[in-house]
PDB file of N, CA and C in Angstrom:
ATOM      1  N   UNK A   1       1.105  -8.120  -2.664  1.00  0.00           N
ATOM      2  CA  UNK A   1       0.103  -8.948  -3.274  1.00  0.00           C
ATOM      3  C   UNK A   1      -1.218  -8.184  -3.289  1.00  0.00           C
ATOM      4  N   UNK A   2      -1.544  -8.219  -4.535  1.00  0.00           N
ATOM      5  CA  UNK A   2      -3.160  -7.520  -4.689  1.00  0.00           C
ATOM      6  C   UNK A   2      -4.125  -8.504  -4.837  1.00  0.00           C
ATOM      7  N   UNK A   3      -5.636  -8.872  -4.146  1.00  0.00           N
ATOM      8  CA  UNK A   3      -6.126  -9.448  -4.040  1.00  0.00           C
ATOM      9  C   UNK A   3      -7.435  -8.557  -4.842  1.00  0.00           C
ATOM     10  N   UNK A   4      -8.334  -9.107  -5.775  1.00  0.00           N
ATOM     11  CA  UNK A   4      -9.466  -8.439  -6.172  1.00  0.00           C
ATOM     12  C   UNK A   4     -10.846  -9.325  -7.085  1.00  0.00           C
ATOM     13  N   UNK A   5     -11.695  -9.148  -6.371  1.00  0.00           N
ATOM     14  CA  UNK A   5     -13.299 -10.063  -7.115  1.00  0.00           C
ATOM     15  C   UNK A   5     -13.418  -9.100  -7.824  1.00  0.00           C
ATOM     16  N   UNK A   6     -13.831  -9.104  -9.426  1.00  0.00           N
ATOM     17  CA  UNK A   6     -14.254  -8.539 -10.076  1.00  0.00           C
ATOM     18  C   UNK A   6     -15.207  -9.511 -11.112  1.00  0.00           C
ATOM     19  N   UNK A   7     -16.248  -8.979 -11.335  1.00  0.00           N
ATOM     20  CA  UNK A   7     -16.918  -9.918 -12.717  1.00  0.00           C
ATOM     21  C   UNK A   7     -16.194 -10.244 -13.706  1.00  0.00           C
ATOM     22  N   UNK A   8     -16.078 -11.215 -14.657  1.00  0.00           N
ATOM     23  CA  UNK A   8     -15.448 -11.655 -15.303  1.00  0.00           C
ATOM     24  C   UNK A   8     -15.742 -10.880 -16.390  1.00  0.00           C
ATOM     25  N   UNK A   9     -17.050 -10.389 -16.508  1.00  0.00           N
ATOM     26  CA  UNK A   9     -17.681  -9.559 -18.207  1.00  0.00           C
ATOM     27  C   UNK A   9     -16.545  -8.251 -17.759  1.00  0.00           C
ATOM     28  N   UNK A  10     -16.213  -8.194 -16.857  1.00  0.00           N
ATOM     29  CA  UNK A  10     -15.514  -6.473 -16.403  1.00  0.00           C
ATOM     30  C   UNK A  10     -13.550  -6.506 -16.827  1.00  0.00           C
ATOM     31  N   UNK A  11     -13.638  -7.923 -16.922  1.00  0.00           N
ATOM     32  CA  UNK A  11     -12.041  -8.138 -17.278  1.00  0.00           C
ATOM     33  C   UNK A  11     -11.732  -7.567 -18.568  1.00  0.00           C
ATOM     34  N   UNK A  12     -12.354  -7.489 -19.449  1.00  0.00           N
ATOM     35  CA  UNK A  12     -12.069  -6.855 -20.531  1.00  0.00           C
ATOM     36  C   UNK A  12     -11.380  -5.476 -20.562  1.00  0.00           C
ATOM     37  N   UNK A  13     -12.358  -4.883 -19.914  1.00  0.00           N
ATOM     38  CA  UNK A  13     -12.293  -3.506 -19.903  1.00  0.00           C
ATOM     39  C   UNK A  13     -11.050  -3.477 -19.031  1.00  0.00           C
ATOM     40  N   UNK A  14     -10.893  -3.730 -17.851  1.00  0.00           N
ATOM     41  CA  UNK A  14      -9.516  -3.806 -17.123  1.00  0.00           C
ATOM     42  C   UNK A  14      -8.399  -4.010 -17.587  1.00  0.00           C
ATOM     43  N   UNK A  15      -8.556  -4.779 -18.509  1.00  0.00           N
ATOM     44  CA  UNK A  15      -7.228  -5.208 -19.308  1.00  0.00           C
ATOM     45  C   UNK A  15      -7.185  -5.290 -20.814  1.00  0.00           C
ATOM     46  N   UNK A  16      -8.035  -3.797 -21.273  1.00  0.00           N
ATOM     47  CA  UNK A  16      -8.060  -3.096 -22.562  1.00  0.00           C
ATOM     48  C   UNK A  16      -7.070  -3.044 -23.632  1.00  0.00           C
ATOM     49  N   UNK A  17      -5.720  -3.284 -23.198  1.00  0.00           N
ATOM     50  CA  UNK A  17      -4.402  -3.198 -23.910  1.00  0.00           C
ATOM     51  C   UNK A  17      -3.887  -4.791 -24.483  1.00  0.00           C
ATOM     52  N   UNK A  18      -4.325  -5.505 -23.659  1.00  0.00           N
ATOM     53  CA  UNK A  18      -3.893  -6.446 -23.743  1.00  0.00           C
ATOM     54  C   UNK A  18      -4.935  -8.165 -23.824  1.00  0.00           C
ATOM     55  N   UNK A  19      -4.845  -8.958 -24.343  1.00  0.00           N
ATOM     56  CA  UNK A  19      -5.164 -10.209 -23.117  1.00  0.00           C
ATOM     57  C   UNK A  19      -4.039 -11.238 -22.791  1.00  0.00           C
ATOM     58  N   UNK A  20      -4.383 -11.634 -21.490  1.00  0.00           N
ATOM     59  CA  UNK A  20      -3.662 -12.609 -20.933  1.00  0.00           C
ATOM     60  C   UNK A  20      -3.579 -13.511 -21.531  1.00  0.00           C
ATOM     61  N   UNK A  21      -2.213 -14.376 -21.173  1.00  0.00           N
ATOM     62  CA  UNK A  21      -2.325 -15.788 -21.711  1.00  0.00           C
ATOM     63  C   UNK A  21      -2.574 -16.633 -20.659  1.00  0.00           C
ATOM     64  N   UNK A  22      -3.462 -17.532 -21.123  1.00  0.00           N
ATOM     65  CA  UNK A  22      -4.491 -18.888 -20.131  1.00  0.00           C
ATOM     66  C   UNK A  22      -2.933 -19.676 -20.230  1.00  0.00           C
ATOM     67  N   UNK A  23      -3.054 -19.851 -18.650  1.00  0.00           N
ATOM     68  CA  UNK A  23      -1.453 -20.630 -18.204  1.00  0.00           C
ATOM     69  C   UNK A  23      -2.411 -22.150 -17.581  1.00  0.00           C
ATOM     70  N   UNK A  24      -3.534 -22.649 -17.449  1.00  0.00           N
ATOM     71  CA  UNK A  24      -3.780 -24.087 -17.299  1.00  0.00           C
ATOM     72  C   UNK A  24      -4.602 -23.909 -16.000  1.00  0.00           C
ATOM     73  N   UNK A  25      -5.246 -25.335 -15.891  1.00  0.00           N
ATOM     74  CA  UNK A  25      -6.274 -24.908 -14.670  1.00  0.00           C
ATOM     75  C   UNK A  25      -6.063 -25.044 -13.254  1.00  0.00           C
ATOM     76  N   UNK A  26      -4.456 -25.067 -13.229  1.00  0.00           N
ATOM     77  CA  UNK A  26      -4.152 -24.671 -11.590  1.00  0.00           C
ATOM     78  C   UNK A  26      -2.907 -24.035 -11.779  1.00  0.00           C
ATOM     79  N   UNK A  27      -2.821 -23.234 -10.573  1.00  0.00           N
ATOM     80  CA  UNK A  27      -2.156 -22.256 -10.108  1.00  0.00           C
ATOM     81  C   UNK A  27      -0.978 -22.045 -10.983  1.00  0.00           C
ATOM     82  N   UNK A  28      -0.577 -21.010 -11.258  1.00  0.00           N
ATOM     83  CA  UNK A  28       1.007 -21.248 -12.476  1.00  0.00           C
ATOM     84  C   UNK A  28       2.505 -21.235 -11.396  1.00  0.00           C
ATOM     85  N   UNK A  29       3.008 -22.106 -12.003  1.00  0.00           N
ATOM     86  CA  UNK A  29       4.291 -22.094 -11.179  1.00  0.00           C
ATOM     87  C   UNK A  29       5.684 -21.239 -11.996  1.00  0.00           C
ATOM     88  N   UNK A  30       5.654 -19.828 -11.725  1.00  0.00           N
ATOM     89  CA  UNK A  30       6.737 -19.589 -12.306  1.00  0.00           C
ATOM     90  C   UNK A  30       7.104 -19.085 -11.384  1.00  0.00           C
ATOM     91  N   UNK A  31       9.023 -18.235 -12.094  1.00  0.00           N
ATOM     92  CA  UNK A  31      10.151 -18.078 -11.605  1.00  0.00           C
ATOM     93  C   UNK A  31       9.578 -16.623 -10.917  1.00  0.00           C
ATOM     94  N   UNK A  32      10.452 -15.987 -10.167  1.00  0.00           N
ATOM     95  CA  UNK A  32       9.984 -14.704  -9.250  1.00  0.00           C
ATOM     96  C   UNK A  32      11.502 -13.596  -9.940  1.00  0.00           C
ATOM     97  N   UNK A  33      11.360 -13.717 -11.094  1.00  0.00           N
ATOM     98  CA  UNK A  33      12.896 -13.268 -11.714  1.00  0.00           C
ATOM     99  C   UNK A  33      12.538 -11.548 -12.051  1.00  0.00           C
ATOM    100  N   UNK A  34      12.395 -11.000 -10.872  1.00  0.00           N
ATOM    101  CA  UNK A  34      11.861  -9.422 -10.973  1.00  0.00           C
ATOM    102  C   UNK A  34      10.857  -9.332 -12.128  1.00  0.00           C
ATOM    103  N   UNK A  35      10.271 -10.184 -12.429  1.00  0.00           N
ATOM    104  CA  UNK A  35       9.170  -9.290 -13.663  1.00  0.00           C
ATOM    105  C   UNK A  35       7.849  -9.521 -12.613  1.00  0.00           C
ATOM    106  N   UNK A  36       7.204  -8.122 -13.136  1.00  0.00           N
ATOM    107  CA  UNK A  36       6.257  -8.088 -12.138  1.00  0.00           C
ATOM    108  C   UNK A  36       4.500  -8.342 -12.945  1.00  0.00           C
ATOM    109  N   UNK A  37       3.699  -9.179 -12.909  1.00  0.00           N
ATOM    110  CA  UNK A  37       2.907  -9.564 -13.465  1.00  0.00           C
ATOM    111  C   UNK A  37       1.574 -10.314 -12.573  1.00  0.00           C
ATOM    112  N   UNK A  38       0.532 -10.316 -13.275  1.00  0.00           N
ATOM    113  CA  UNK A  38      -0.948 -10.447 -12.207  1.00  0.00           C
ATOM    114  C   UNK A  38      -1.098 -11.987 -12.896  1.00  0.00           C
ATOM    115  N   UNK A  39      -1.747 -12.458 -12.103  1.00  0.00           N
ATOM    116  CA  UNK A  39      -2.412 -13.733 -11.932  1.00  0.00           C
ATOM    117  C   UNK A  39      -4.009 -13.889 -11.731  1.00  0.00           C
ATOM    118  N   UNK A  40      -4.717 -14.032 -13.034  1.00  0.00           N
ATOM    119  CA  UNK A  40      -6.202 -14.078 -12.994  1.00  0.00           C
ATOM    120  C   UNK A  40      -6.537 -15.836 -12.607  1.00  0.00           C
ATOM    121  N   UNK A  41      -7.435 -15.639 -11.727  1.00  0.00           N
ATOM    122  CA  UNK A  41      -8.211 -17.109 -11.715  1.00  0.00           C
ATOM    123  C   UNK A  41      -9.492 -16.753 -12.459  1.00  0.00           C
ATOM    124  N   UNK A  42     -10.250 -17.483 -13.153  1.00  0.00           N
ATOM    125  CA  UNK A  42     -11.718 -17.647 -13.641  1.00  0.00           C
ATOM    126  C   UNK A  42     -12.444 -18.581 -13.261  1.00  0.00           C
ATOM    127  N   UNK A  43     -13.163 -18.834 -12.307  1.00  0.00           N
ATOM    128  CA  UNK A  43     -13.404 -19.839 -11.456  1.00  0.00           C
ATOM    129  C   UNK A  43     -14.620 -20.769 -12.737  1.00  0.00           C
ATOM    130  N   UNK A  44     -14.503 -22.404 -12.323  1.00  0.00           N
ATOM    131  CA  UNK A  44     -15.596 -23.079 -13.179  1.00  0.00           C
ATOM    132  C   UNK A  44     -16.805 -22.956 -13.528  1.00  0.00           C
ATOM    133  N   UNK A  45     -17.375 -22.048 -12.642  1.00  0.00           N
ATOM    134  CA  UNK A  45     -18.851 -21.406 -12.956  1.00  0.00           C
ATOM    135  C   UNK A  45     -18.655 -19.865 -13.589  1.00  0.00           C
ATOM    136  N   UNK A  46     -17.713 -19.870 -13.964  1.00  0.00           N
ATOM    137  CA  UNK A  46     -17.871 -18.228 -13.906  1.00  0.00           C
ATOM    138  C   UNK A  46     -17.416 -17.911 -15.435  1.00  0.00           C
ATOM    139  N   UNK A  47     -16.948 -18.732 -16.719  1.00  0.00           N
ATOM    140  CA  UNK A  47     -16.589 -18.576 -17.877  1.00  0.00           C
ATOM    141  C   UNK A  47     -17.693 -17.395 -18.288  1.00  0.00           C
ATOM    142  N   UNK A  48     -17.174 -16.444 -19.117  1.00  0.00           N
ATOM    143  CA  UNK A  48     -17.811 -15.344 -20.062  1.00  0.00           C
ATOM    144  C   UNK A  48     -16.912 -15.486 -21.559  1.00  0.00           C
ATOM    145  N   UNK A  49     -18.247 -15.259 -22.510  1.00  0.00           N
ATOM    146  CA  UNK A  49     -16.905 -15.290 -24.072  1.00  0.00           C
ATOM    147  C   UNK A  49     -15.833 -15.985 -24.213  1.00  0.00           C
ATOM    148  N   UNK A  50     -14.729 -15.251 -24.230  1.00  0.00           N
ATOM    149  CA  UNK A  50     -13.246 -16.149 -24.314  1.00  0.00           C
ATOM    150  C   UNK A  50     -12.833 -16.149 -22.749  1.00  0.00           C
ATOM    151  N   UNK A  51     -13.377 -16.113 -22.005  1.00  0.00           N
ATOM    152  CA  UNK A  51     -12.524 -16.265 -20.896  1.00  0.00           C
ATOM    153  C   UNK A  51     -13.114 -17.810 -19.900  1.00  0.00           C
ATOM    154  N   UNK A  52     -12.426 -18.497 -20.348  1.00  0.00           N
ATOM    155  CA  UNK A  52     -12.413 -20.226 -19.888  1.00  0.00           C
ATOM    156  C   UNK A  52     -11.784 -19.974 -18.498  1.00  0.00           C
ATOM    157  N   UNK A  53     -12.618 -20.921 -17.771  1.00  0.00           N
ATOM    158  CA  UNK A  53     -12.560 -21.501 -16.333  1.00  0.00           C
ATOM    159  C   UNK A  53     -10.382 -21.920 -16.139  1.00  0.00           C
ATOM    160  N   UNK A  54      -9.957 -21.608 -15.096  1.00  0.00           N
ATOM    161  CA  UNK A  54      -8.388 -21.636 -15.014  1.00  0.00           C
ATOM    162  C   UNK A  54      -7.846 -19.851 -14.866  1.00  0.00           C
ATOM    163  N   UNK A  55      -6.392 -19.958 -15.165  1.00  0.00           N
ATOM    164  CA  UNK A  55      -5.222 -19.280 -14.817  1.00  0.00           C
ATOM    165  C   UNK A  55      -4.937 -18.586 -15.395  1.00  0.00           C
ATOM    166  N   UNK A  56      -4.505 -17.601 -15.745  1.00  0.00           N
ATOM    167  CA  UNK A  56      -4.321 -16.271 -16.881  1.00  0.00           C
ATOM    168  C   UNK A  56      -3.008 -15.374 -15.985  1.00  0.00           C
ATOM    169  N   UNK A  57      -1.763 -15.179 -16.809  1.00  0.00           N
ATOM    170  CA  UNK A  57      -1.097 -14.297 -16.448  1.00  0.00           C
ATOM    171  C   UNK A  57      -1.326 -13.091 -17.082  1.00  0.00           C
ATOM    172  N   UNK A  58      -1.279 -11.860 -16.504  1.00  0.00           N
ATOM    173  CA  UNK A  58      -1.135 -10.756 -17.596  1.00  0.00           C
ATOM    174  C   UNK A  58       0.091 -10.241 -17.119  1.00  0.00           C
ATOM    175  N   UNK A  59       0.332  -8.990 -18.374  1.00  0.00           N
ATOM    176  CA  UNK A  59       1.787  -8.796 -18.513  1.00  0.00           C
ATOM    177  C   UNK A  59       1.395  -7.530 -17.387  1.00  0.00           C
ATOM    178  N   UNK A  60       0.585  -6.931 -17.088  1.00  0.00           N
ATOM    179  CA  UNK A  60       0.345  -5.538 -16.054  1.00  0.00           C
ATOM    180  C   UNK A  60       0.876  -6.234 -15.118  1.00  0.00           C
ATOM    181  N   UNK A  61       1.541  -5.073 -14.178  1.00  0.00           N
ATOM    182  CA  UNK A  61       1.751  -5.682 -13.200  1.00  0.00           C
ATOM    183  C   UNK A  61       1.466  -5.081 -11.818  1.00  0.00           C
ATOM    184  N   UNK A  62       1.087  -5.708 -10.437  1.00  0.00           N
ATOM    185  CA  UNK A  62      -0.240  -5.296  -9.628  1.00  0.00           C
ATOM    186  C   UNK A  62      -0.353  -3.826  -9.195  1.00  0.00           C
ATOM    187  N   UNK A  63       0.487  -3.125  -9.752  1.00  0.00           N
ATOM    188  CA  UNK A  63      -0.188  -1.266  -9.568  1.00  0.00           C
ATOM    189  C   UNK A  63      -0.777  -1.377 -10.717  1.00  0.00           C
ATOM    190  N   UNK A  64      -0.440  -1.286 -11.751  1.00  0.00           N
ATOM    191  CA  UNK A  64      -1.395  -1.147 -13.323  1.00  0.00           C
ATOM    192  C   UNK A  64      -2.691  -1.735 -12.706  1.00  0.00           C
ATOM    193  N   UNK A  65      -2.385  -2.835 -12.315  1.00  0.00           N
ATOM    194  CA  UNK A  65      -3.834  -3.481 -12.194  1.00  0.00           C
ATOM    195  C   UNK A  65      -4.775  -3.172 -11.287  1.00  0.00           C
ATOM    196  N   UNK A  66      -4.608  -2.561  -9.789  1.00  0.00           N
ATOM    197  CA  UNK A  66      -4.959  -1.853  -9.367  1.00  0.00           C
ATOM    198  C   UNK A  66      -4.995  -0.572  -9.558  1.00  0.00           C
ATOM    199  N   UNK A  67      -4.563   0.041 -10.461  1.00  0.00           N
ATOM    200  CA  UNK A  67      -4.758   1.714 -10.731  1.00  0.00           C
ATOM    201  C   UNK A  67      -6.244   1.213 -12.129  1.00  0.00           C
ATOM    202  N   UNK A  68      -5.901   0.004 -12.708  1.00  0.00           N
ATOM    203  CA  UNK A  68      -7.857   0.028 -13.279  1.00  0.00           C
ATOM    204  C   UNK A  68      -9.050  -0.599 -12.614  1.00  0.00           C
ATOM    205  N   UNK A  69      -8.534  -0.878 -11.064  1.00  0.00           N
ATOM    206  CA  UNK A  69      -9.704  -1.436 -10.664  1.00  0.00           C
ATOM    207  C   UNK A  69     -10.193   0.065  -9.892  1.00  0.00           C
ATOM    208  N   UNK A  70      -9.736   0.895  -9.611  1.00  0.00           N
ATOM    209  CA  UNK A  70     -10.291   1.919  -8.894  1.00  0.00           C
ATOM    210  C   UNK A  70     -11.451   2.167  -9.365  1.00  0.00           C
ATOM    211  N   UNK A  71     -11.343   2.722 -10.526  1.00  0.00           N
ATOM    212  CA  UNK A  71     -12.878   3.501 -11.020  1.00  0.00           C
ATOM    213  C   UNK A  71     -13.622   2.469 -11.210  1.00  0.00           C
ATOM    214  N   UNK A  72     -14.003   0.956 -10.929  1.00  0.00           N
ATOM    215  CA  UNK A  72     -14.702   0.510 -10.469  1.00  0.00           C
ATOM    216  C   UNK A  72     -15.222   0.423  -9.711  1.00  0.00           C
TER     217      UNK A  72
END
């Protein structure tokens, strides 16, 4: 499990290839069926542009996502 605060204006850039899909405003309940994939929260104070308060899966999965938080 990768745990990481990042600004929300900075998600973009982190996840340059892609965007997530907004899965609802609590926690997502899916299957653990070997696919390996990150889980964004956007907390209620914290909306930027398109990125609304709730749950976001992306398809990276937590090395990708930690190999773009480094050079932050």
């Amino acid at each position: 499990m990768l745990r990481a605060v990042i600004p929300v204006d900075e998600l973009s850039s982190v996840l340059s290839t892609e965007f997530p899909k907004y899965v609802g405003k609590s926690f997502p309940k899916m299957k653990l069926a070997g696919l390996q994939y990150t889980v964004i929260e956007v907390g209620s104070g914290e909306q930027y542009g398109r990125w609304r308060a709730g749950f976001y899966r992306a398809a990276k999965g937590p090395i990708e996502f930690d190999g773009k938080l480094q050079p932050l």
